[in-house]
C-alpha atoms as a PDB file:
ATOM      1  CA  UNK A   1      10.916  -0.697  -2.621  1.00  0.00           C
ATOM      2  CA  UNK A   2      12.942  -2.219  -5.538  1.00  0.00           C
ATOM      3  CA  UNK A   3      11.728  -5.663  -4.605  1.00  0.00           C
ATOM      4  CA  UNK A   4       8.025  -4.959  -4.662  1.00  0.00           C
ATOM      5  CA  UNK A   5       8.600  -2.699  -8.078  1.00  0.00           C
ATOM      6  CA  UNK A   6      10.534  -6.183  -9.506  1.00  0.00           C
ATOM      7  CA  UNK A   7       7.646  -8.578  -8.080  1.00  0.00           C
ATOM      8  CA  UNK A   8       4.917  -6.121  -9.016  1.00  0.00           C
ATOM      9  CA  UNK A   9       6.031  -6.137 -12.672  1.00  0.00           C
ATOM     10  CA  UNK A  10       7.231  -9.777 -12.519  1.00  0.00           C
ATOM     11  CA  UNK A  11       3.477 -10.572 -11.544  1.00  0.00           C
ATOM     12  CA  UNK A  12       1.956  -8.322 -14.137  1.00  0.00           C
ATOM     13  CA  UNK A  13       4.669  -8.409 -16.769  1.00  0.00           C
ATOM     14  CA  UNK A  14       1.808  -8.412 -19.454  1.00  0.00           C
ATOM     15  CA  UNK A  15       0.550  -4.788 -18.452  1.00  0.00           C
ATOM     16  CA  UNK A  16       1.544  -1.522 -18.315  1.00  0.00           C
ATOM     17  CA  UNK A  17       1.475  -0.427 -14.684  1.00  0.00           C
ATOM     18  CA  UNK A  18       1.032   3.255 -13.406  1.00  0.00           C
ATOM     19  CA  UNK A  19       2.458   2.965  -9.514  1.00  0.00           C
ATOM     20  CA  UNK A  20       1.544   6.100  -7.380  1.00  0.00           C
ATOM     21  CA  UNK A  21       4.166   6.236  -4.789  1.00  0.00           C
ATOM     22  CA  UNK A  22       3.991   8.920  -1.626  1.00  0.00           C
ATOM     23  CA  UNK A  23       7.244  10.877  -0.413  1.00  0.00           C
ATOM     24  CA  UNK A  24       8.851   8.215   1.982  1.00  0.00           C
ATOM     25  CA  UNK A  25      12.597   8.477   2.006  1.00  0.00           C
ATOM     26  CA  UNK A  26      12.933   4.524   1.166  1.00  0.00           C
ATOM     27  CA  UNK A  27      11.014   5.911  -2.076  1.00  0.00           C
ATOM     28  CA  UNK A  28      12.957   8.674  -3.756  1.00  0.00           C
ATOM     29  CA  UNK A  29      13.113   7.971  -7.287  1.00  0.00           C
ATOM     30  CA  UNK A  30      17.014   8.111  -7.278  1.00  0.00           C
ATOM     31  CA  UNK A  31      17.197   5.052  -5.613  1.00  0.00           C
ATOM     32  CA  UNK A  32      14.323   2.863  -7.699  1.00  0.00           C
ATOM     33  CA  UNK A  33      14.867   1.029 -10.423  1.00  0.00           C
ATOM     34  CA  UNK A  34      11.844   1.261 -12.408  1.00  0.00           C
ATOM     35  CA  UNK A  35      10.814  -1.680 -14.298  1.00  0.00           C
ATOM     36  CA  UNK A  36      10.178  -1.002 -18.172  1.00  0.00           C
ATOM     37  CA  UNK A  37       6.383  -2.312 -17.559  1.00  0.00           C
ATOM     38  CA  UNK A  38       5.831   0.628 -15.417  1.00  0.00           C
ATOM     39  CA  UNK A  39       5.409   4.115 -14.768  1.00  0.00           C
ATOM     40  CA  UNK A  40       5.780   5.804 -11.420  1.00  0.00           C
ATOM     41  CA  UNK A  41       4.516   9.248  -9.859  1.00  0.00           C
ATOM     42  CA  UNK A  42       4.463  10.725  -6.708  1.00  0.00           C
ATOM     43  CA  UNK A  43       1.673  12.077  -4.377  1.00  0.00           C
ATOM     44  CA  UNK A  44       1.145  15.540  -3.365  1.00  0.00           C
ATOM     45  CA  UNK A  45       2.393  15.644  -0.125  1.00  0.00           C
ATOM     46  CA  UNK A  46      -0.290  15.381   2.803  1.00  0.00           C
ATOM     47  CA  UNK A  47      -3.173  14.206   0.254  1.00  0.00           C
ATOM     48  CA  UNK A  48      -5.181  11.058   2.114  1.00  0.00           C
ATOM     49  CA  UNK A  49      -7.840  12.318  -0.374  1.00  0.00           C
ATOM     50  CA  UNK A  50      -5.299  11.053  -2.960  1.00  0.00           C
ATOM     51  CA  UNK A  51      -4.053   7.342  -1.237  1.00  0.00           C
ATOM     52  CA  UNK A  52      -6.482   5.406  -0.183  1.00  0.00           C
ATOM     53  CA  UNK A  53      -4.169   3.091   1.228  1.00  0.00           C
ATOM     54  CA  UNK A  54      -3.513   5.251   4.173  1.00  0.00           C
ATOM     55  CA  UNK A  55      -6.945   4.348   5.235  1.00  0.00           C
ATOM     56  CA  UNK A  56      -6.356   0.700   5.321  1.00  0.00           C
ATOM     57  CA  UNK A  57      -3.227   1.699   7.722  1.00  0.00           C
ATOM     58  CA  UNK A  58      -5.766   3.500  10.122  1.00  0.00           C
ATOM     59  CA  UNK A  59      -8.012   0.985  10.274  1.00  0.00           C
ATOM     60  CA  UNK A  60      -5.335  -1.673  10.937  1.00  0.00           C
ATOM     61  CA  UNK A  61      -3.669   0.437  13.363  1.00  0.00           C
ATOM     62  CA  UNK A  62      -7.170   1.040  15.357  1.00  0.00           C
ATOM     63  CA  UNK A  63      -7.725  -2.504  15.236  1.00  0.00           C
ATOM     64  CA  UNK A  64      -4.597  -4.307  15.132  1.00  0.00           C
ATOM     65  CA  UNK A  65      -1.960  -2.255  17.209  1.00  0.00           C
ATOM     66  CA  UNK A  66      -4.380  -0.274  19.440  1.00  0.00           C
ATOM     67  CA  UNK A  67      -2.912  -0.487  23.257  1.00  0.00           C
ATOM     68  CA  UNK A  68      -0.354  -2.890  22.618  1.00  0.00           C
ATOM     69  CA  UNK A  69       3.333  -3.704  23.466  1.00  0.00           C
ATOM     70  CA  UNK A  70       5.684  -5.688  21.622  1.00  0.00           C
ATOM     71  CA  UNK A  71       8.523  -7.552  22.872  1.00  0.00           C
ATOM     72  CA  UNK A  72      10.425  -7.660  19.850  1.00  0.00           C
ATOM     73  CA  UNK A  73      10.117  -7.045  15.717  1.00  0.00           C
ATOM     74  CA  UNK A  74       8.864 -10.175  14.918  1.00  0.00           C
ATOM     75  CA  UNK A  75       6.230  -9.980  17.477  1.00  0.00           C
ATOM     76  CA  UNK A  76       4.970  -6.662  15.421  1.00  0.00           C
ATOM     77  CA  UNK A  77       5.903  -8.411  11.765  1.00  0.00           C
ATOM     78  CA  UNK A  78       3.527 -11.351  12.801  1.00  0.00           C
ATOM     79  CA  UNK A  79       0.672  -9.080  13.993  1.00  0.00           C
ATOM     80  CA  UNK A  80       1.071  -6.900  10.746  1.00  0.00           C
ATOM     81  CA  UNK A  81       1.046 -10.036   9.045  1.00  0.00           C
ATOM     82  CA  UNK A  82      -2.047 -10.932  10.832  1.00  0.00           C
ATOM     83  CA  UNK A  83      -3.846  -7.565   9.471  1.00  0.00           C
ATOM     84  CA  UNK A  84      -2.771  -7.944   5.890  1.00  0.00           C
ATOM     85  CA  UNK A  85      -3.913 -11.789   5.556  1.00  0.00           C
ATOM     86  CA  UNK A  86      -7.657 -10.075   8.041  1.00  0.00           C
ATOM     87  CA  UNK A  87      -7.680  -7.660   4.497  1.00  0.00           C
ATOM     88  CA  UNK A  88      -6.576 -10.043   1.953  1.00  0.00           C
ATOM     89  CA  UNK A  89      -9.854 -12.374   2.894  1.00  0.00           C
ATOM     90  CA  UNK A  90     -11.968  -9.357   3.254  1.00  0.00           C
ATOM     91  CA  UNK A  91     -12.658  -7.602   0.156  1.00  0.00           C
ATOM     92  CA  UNK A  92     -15.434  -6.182   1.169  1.00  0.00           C
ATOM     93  CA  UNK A  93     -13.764  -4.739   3.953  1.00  0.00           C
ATOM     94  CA  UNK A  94     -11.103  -2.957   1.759  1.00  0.00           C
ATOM     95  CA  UNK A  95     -13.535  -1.963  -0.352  1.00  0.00           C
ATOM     96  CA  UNK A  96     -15.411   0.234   1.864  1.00  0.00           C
ATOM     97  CA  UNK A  97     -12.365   1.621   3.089  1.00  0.00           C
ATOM     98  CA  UNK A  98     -11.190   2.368  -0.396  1.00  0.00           C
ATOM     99  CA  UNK A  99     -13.929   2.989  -2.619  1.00  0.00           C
ATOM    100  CA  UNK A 100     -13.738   6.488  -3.021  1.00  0.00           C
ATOM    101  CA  UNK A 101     -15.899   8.020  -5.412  1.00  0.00           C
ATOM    102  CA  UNK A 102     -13.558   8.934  -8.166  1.00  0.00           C
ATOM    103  CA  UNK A 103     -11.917   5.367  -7.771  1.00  0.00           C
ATOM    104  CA  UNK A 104     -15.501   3.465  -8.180  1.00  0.00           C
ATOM    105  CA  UNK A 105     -16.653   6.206 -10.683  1.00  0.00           C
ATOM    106  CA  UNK A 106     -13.518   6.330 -12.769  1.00  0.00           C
ATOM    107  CA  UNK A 107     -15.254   6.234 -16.507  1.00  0.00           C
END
């Protein structure tokens, strides 16, 4: 989690970044370093409503990961790498996944 904070802030070292983080043990804030670009907070726990990421992990779970075995990590690293680059060149794709009405409507 320190590495993406760093990269995150390394990449965007111009703005002031609010990072909403959910309740993962790898993310307790005793263990981050925050960046001075950035602000963190936590989600309530069990709040999809809240992280619209976690629908982009159903979706690539359905349609990536559904009925399959993997002989080893880097057979599951590549097909997770597969899903992220299947996202990264379809916006649109996120989008509907994401675009929750408070997130479109946020004025």
């Amino acid at each position: 989690m320190n590495i993406f904070l760093e990269e995150l802030s390394r990449r965007h070292c111009h703005e002031y970044l609010l990072v909403i983080y959910d309740g993962a043990p790898c993310h307790k804030i005793s263990a981050l370093t925050i960046p001075k670009n950035m602000m963190i907070e936590q989600l309530p726990p069990y709040s999809p409503e809240l992280n619209p990421v976690e629908h982009i992990w159903d979706e690539a779970r359905e349609k990536f990961f559904k009925n399959l075995v993997f002989k080893n990590m880097d057979a599951v690293e590549d097909k997770l790498t597969e899903a992220l680059l299947y996202f990264e060149s379809h916006p649109k794709v996120v989008k509907s996944l994401t675009g929750f009405e408070w997130i479109i409507n946020h004025s």
